[in-house]
PDB file of N, CA and C in Angstrom:
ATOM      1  N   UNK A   1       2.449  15.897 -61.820  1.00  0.00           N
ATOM      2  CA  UNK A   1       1.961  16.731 -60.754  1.00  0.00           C
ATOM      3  C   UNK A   1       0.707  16.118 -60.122  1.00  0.00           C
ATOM      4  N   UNK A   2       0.055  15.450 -61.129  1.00  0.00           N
ATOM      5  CA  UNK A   2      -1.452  15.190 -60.464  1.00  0.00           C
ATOM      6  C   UNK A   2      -1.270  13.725 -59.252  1.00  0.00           C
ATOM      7  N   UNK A   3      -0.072  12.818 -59.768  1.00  0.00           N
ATOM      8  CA  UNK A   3       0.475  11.635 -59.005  1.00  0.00           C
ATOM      9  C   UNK A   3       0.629  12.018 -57.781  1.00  0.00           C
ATOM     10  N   UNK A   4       1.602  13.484 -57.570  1.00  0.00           N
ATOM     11  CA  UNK A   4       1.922  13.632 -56.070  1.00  0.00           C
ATOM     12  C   UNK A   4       0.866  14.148 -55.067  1.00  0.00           C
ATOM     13  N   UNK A   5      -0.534  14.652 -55.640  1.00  0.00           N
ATOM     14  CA  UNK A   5      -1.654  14.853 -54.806  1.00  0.00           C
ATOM     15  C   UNK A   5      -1.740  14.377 -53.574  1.00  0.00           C
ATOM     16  N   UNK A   6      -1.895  12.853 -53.809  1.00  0.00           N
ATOM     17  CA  UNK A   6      -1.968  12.618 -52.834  1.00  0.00           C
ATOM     18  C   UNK A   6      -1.526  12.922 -51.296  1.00  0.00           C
ATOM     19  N   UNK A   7      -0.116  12.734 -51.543  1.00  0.00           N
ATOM     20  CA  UNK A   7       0.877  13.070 -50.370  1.00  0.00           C
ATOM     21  C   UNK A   7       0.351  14.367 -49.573  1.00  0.00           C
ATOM     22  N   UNK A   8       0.072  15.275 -50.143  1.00  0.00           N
ATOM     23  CA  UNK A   8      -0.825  16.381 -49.280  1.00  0.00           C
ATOM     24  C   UNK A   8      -1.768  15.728 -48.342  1.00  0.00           C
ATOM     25  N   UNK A   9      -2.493  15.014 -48.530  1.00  0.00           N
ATOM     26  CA  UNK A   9      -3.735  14.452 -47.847  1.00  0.00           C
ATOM     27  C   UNK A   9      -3.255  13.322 -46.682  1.00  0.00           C
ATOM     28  N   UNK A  10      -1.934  12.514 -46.753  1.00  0.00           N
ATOM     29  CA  UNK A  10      -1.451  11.626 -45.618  1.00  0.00           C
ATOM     30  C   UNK A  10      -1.214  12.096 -44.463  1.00  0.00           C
ATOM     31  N   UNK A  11      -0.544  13.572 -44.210  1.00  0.00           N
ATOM     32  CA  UNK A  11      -0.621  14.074 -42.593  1.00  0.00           C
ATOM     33  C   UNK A  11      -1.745  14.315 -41.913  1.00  0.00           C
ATOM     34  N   UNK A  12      -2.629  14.917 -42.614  1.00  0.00           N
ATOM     35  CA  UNK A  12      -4.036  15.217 -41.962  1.00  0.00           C
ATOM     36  C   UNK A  12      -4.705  13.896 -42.041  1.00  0.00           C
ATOM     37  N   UNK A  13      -4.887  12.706 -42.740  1.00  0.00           N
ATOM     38  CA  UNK A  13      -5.526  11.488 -42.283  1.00  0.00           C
ATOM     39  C   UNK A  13      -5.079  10.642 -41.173  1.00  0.00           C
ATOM     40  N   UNK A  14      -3.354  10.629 -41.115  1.00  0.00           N
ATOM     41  CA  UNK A  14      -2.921  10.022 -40.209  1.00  0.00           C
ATOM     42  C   UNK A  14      -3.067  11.232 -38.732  1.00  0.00           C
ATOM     43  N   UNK A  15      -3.299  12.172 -38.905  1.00  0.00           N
ATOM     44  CA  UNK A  15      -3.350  12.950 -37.698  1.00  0.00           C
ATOM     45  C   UNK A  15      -4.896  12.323 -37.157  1.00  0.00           C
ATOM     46  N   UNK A  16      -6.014  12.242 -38.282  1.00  0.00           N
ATOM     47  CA  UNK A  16      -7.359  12.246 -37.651  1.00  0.00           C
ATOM     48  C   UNK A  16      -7.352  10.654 -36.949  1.00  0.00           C
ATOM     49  N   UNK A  17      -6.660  10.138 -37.770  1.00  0.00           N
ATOM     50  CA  UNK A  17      -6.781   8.448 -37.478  1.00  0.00           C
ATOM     51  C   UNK A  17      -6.189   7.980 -35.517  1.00  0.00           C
ATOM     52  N   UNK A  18      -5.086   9.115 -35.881  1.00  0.00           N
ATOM     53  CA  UNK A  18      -4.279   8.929 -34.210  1.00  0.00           C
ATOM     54  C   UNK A  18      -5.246   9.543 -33.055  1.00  0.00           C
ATOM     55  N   UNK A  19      -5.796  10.863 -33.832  1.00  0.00           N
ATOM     56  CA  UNK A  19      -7.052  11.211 -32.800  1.00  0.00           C
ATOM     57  C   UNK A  19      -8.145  10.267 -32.623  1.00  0.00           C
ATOM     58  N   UNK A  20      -8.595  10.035 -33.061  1.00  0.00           N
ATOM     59  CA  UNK A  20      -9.724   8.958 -33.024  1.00  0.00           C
ATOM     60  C   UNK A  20      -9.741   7.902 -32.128  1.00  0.00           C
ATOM     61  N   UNK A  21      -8.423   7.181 -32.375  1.00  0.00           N
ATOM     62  CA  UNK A  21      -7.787   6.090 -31.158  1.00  0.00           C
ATOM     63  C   UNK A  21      -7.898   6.888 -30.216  1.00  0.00           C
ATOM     64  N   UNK A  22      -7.087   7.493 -30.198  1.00  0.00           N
ATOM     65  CA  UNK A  22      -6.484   8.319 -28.801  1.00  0.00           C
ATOM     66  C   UNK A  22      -8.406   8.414 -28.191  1.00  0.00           C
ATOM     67  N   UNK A  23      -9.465   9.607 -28.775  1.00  0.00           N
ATOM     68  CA  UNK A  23     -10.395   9.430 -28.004  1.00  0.00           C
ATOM     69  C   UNK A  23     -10.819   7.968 -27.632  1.00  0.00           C
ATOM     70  N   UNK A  24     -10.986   6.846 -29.003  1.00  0.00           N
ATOM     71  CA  UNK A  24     -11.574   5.711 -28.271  1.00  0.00           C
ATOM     72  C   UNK A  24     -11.371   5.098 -26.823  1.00  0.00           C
ATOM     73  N   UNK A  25      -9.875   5.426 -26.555  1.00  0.00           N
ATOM     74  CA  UNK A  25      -8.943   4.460 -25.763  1.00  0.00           C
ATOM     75  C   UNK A  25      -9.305   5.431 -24.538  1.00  0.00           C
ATOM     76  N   UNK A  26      -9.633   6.642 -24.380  1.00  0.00           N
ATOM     77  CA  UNK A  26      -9.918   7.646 -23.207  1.00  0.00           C
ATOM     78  C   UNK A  26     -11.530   7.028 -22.727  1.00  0.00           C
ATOM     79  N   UNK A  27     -12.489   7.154 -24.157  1.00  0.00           N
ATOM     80  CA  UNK A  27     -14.201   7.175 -23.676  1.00  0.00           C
ATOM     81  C   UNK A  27     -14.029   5.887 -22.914  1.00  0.00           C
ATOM     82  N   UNK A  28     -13.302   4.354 -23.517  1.00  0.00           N
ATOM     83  CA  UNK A  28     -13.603   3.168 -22.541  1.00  0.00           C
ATOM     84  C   UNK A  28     -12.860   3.063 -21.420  1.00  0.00           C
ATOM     85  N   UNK A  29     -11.836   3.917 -20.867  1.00  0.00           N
ATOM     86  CA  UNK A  29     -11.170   3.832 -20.016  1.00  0.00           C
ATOM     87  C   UNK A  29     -11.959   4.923 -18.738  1.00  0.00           C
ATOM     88  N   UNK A  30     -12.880   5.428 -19.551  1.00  0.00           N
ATOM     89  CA  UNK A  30     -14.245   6.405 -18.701  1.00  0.00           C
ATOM     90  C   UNK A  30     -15.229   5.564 -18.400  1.00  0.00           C
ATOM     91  N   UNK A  31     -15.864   4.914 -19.372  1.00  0.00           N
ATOM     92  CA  UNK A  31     -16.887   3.832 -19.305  1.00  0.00           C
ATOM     93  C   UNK A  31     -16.700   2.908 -18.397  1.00  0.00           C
ATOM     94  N   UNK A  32     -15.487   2.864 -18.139  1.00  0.00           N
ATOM     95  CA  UNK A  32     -15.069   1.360 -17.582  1.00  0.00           C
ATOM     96  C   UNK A  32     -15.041   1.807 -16.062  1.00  0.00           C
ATOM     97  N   UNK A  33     -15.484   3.190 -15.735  1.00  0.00           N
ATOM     98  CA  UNK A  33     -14.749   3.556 -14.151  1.00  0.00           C
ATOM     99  C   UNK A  33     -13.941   4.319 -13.879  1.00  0.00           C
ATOM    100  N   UNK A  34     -13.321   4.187 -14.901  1.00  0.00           N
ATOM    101  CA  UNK A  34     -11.951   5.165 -14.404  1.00  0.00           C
ATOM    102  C   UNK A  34     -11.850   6.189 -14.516  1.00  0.00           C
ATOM    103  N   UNK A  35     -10.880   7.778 -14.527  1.00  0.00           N
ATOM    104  CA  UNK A  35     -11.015   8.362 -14.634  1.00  0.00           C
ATOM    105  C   UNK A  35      -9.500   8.486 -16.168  1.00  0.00           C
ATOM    106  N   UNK A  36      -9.578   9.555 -17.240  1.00  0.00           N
ATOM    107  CA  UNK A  36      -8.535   9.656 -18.153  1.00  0.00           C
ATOM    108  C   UNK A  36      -7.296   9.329 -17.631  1.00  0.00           C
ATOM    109  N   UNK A  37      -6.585  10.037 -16.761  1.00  0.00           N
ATOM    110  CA  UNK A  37      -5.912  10.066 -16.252  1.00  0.00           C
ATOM    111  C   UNK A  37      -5.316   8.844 -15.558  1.00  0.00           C
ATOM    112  N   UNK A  38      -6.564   7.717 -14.989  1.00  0.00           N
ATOM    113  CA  UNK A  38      -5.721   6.909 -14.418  1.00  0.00           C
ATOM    114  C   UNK A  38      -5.917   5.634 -15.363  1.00  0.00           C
ATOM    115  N   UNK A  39      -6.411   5.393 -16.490  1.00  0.00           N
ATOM    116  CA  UNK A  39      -6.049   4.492 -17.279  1.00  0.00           C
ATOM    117  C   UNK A  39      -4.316   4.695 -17.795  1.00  0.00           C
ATOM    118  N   UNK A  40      -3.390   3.693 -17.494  1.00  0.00           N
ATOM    119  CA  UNK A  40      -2.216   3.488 -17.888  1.00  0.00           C
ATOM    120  C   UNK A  40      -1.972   2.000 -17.899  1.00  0.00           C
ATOM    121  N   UNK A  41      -0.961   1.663 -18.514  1.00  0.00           N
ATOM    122  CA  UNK A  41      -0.525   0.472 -18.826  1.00  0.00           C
ATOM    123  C   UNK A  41      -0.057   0.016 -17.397  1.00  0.00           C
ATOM    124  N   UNK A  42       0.401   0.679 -16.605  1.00  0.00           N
ATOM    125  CA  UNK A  42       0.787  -0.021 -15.273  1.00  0.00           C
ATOM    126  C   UNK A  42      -0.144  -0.069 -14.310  1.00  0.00           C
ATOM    127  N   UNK A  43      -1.435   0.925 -14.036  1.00  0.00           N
ATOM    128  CA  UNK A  43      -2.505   0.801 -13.530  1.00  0.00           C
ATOM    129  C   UNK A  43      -3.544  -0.588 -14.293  1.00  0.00           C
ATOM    130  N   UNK A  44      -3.322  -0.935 -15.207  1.00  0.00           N
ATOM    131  CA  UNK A  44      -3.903  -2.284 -15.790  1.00  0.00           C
ATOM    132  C   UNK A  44      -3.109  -3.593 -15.640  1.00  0.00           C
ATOM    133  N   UNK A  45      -1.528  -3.482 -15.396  1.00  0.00           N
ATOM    134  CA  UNK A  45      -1.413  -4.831 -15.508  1.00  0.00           C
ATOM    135  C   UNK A  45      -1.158  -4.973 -13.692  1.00  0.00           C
ATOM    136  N   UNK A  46      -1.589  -4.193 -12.599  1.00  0.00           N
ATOM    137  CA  UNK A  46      -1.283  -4.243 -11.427  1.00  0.00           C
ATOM    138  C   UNK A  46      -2.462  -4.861 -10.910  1.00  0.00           C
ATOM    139  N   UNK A  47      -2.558  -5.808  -9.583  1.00  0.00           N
ATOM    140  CA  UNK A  47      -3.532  -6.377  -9.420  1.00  0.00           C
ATOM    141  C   UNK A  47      -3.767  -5.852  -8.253  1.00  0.00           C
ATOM    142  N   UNK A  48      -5.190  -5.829  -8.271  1.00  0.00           N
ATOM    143  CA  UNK A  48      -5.400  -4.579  -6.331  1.00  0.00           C
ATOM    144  C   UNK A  48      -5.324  -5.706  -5.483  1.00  0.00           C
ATOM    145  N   UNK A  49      -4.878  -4.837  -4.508  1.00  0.00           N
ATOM    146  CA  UNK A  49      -3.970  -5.510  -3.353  1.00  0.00           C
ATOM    147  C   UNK A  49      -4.968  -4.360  -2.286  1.00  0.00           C
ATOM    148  N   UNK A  50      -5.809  -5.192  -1.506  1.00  0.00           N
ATOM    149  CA  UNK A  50      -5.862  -4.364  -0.422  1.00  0.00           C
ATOM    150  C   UNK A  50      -5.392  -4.651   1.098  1.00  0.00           C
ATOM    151  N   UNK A  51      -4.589  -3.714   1.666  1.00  0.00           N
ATOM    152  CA  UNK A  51      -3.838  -4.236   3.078  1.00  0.00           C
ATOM    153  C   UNK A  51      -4.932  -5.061   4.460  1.00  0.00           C
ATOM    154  N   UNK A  52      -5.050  -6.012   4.627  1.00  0.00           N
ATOM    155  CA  UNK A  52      -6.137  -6.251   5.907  1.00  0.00           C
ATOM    156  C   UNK A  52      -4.951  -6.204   6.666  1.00  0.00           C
ATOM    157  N   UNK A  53      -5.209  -5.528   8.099  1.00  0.00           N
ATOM    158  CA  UNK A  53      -4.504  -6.089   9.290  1.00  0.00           C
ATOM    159  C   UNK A  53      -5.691  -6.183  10.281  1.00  0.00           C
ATOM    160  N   UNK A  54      -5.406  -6.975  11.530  1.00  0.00           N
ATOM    161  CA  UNK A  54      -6.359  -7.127  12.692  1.00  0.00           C
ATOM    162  C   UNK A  54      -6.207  -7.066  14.079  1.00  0.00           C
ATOM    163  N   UNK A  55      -6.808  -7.412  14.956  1.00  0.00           N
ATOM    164  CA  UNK A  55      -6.171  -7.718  15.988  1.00  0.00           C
ATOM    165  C   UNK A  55      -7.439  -8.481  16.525  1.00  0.00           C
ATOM    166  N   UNK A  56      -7.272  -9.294  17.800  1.00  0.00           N
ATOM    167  CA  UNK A  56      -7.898 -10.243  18.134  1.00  0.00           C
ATOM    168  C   UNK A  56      -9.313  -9.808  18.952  1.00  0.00           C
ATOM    169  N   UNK A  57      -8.955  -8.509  19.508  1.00  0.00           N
ATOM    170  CA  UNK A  57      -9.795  -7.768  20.232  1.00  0.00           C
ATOM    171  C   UNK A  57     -10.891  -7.266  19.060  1.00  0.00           C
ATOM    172  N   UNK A  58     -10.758  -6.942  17.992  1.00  0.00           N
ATOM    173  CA  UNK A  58     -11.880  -6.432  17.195  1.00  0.00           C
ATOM    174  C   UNK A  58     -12.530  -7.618  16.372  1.00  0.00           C
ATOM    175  N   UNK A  59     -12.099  -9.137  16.296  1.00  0.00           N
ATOM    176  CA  UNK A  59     -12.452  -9.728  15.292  1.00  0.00           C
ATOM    177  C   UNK A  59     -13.487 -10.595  16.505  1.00  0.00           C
ATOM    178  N   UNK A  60     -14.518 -11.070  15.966  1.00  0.00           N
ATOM    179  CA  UNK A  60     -15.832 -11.904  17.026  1.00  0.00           C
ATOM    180  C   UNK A  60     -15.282 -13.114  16.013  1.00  0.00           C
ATOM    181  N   UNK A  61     -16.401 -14.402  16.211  1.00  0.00           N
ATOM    182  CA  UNK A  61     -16.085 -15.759  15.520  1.00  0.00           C
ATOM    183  C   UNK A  61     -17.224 -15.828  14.454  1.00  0.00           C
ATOM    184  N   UNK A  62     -17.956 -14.625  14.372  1.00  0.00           N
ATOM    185  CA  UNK A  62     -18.840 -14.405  13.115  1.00  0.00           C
ATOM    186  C   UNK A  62     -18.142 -13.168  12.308  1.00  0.00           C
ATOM    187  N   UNK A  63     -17.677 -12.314  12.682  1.00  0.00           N
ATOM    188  CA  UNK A  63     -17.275 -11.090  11.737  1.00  0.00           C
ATOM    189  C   UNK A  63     -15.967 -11.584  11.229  1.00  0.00           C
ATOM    190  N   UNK A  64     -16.079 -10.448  10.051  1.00  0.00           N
ATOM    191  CA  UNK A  64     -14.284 -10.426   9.102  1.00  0.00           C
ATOM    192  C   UNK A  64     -13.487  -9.242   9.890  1.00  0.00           C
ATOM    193  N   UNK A  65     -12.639  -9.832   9.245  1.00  0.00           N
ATOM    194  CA  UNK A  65     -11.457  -8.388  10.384  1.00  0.00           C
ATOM    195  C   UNK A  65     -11.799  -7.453   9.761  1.00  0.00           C
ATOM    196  N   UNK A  66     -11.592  -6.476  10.786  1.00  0.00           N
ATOM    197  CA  UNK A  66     -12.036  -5.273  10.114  1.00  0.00           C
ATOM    198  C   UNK A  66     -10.917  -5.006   8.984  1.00  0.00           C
ATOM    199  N   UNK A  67     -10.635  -3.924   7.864  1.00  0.00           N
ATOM    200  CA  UNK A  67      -9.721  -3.711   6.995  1.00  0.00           C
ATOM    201  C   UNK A  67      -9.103  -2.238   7.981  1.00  0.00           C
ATOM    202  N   UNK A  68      -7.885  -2.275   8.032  1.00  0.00           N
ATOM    203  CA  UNK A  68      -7.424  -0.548   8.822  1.00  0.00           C
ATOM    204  C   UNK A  68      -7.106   0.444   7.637  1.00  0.00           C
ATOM    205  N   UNK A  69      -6.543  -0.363   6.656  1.00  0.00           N
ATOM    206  CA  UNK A  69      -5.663   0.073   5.075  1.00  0.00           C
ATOM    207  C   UNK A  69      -6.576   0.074   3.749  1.00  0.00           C
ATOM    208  N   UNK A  70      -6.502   0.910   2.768  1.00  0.00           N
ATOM    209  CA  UNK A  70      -7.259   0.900   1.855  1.00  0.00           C
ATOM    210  C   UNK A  70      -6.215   1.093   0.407  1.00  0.00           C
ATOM    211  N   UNK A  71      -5.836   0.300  -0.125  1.00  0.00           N
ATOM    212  CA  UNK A  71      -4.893   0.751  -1.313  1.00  0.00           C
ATOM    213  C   UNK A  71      -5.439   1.037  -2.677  1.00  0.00           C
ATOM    214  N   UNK A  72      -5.348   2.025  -2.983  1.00  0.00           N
ATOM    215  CA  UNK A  72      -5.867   3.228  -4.243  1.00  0.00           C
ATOM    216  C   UNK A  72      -5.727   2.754  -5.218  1.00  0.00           C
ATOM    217  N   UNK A  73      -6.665   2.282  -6.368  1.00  0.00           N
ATOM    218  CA  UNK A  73      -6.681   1.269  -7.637  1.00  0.00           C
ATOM    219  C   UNK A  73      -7.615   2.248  -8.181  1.00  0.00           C
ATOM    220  N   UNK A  74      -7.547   2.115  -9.709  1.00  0.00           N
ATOM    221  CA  UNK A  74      -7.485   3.058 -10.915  1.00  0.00           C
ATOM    222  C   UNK A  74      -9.547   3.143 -10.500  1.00  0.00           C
ATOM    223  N   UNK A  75      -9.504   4.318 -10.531  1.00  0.00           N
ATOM    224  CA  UNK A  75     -11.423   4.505 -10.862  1.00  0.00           C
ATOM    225  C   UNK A  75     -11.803   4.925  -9.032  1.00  0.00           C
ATOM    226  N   UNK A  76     -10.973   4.338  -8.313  1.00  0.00           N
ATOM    227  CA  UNK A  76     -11.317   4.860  -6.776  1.00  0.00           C
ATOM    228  C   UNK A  76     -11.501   6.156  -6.685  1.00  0.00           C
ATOM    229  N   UNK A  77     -12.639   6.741  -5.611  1.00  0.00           N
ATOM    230  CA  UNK A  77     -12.554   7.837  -5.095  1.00  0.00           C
ATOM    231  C   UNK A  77     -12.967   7.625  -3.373  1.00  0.00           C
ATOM    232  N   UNK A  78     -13.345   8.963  -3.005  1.00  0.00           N
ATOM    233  CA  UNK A  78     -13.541   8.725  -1.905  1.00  0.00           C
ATOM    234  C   UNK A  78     -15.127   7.859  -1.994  1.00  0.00           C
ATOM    235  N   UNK A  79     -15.721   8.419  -2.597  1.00  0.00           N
ATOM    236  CA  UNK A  79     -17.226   7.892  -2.450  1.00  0.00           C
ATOM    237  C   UNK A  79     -17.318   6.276  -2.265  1.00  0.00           C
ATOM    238  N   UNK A  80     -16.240   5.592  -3.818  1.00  0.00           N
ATOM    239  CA  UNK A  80     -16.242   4.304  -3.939  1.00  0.00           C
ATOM    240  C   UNK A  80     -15.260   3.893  -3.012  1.00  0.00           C
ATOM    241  N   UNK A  81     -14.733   4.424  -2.317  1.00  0.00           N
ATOM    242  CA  UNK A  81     -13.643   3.544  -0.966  1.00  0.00           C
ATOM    243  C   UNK A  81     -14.654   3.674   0.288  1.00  0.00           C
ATOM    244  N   UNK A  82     -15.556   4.636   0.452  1.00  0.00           N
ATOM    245  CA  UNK A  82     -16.940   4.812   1.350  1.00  0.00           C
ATOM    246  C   UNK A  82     -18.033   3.874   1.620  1.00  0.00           C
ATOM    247  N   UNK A  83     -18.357   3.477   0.304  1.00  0.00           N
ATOM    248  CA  UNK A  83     -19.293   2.154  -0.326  1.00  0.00           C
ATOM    249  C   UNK A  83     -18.460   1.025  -0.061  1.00  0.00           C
ATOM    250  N   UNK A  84     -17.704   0.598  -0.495  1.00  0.00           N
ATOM    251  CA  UNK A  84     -16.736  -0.764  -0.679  1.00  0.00           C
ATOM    252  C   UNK A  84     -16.698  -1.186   1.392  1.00  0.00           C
ATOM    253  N   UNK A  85     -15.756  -0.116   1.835  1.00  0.00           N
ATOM    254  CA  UNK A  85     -15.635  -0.149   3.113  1.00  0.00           C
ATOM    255  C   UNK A  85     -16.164  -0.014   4.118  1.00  0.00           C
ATOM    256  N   UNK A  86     -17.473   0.785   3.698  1.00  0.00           N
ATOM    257  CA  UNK A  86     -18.160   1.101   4.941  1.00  0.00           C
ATOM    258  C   UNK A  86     -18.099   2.518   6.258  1.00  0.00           C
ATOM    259  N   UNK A  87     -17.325   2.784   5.664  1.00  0.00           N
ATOM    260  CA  UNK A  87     -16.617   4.115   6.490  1.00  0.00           C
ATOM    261  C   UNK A  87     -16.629   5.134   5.393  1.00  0.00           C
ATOM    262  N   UNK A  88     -17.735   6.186   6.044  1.00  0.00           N
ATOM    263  CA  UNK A  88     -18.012   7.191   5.919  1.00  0.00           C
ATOM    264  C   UNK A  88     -17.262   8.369   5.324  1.00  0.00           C
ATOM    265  N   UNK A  89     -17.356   8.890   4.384  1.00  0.00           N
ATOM    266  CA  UNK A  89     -16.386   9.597   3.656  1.00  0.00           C
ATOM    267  C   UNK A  89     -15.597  11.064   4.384  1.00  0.00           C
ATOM    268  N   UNK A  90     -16.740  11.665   5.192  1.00  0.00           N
ATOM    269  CA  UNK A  90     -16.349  12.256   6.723  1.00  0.00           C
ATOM    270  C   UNK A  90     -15.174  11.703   7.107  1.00  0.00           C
ATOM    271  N   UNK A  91     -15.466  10.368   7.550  1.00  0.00           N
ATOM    272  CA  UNK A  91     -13.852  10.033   8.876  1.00  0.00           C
ATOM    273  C   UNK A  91     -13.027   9.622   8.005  1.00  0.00           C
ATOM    274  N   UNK A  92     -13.225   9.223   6.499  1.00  0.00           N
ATOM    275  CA  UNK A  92     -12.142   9.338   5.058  1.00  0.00           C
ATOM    276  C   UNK A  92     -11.394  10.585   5.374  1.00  0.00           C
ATOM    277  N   UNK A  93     -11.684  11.856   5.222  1.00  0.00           N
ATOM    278  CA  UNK A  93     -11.427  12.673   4.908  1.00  0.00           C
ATOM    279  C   UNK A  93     -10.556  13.450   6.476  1.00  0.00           C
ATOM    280  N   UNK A  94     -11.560  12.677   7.591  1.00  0.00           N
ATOM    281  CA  UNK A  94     -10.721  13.227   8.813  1.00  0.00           C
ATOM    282  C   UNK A  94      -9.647  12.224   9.259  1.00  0.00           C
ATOM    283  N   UNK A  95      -9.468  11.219   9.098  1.00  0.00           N
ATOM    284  CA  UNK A  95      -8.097  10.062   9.254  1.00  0.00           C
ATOM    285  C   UNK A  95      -6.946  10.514   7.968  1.00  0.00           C
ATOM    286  N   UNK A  96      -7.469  10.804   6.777  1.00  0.00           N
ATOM    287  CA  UNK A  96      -6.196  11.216   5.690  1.00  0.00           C
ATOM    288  C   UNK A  96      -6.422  13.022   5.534  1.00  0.00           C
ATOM    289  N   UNK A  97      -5.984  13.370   6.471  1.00  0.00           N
ATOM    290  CA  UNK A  97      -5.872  14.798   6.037  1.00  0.00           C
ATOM    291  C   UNK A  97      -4.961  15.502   5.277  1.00  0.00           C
ATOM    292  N   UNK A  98      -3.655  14.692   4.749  1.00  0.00           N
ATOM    293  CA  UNK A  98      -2.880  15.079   3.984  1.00  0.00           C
ATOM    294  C   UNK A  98      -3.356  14.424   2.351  1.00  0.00           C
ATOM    295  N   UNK A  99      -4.164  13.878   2.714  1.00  0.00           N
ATOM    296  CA  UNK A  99      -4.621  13.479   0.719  1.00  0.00           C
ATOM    297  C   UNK A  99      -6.118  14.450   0.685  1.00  0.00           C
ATOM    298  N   UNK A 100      -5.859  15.058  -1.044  1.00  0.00           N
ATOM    299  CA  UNK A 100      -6.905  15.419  -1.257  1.00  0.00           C
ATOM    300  C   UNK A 100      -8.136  14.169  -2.329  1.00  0.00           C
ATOM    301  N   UNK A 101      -9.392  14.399  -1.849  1.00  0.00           N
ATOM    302  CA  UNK A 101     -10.318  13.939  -2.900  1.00  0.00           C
ATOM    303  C   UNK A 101     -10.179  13.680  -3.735  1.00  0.00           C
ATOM    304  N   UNK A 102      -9.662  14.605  -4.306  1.00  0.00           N
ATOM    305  CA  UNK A 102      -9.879  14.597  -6.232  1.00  0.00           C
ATOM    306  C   UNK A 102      -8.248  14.426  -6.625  1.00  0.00           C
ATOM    307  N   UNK A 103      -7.462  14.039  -5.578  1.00  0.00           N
ATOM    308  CA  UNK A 103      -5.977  13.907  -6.284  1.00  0.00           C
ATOM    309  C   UNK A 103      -4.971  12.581  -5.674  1.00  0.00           C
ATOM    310  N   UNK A 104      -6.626  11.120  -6.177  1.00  0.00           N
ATOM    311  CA  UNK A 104      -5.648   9.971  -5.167  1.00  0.00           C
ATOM    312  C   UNK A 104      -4.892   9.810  -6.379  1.00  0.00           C
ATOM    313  N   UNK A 105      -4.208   9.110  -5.732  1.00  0.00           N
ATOM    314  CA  UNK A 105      -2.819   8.181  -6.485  1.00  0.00           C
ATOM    315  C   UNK A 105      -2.896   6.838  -6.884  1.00  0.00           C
ATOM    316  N   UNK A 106      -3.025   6.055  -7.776  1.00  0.00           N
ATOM    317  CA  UNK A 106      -2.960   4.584  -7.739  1.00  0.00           C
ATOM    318  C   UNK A 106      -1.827   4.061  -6.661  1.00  0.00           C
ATOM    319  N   UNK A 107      -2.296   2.924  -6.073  1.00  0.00           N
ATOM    320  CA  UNK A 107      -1.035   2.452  -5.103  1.00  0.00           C
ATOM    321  C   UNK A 107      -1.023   3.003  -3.270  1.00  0.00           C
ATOM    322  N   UNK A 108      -1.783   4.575  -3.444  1.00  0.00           N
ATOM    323  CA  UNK A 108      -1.441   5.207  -2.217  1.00  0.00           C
ATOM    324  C   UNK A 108      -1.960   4.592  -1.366  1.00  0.00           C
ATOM    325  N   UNK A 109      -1.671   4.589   0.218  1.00  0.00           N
ATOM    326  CA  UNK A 109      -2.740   3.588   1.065  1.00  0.00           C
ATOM    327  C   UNK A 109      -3.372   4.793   2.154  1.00  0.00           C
ATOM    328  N   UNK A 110      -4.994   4.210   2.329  1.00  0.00           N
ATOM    329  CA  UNK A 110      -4.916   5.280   3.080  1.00  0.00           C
ATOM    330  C   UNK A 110      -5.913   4.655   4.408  1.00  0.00           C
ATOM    331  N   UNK A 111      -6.046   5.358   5.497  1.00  0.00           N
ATOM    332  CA  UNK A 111      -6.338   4.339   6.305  1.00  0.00           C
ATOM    333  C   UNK A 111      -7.570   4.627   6.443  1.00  0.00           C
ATOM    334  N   UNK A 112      -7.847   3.623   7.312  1.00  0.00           N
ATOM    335  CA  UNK A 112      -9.770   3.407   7.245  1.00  0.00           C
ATOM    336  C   UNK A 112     -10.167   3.268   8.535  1.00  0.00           C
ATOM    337  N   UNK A 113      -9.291   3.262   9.726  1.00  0.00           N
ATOM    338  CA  UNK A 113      -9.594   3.198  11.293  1.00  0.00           C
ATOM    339  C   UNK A 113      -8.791   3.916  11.947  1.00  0.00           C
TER     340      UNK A 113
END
């Protein structure tokens, strides 16, 4: 009787052990920028891609084209697509009126002119 003790004690260690990961793998995927939610295995092995298009009328022989497209990579919000781009989280919010703030998508594109 005293041999099988143990076995009582393996579900609850392996339960604490899976929790533990599980938080580690959430706090650095917070630390790192992101939000829980958008750390995934396919949001990590995808490489950001952001759309430039131009036209000849907006580009001078000192400036970069402007960007029109903004494509949604893990940790983005509006604030950090505001900063990065330059465009004001206002005309963010008035050019994509069908996306909300707090519910981008990895991948989604959204426009910036």
């Amino acid at each position: 009787m005293l041999r099988d003790d143990w076995r009582r004690y393996v579900a609850p260690a392996a339960f604490l052990a899976a929790a533990t990961i599980a938080v580690v793998l959430i706090r650095s995927g917070v630390e790192a920028g992101g939000s829980p939610r958008a750390v995934t295995t396919a949001s990590l092995s995808t490489p950001r891609k952001h759309v430039v298009t131009s036209t000849a009328a907006t580009t001078t022989a000192n400036s970069p084209p402007a960007k029109r497209f903004w494509t949604v990579q893990a940790g983005d919000t509006f604030g950090v697509i505001s900063a990065k781009s330059g465009v004001p989280v206002a005309m963010l919010e008035q050019l994509n009126p069908s996306v909300h703030s707090t519910s981008l998508f990895i991948g989604e594109k959204l426009r910036l002119k």
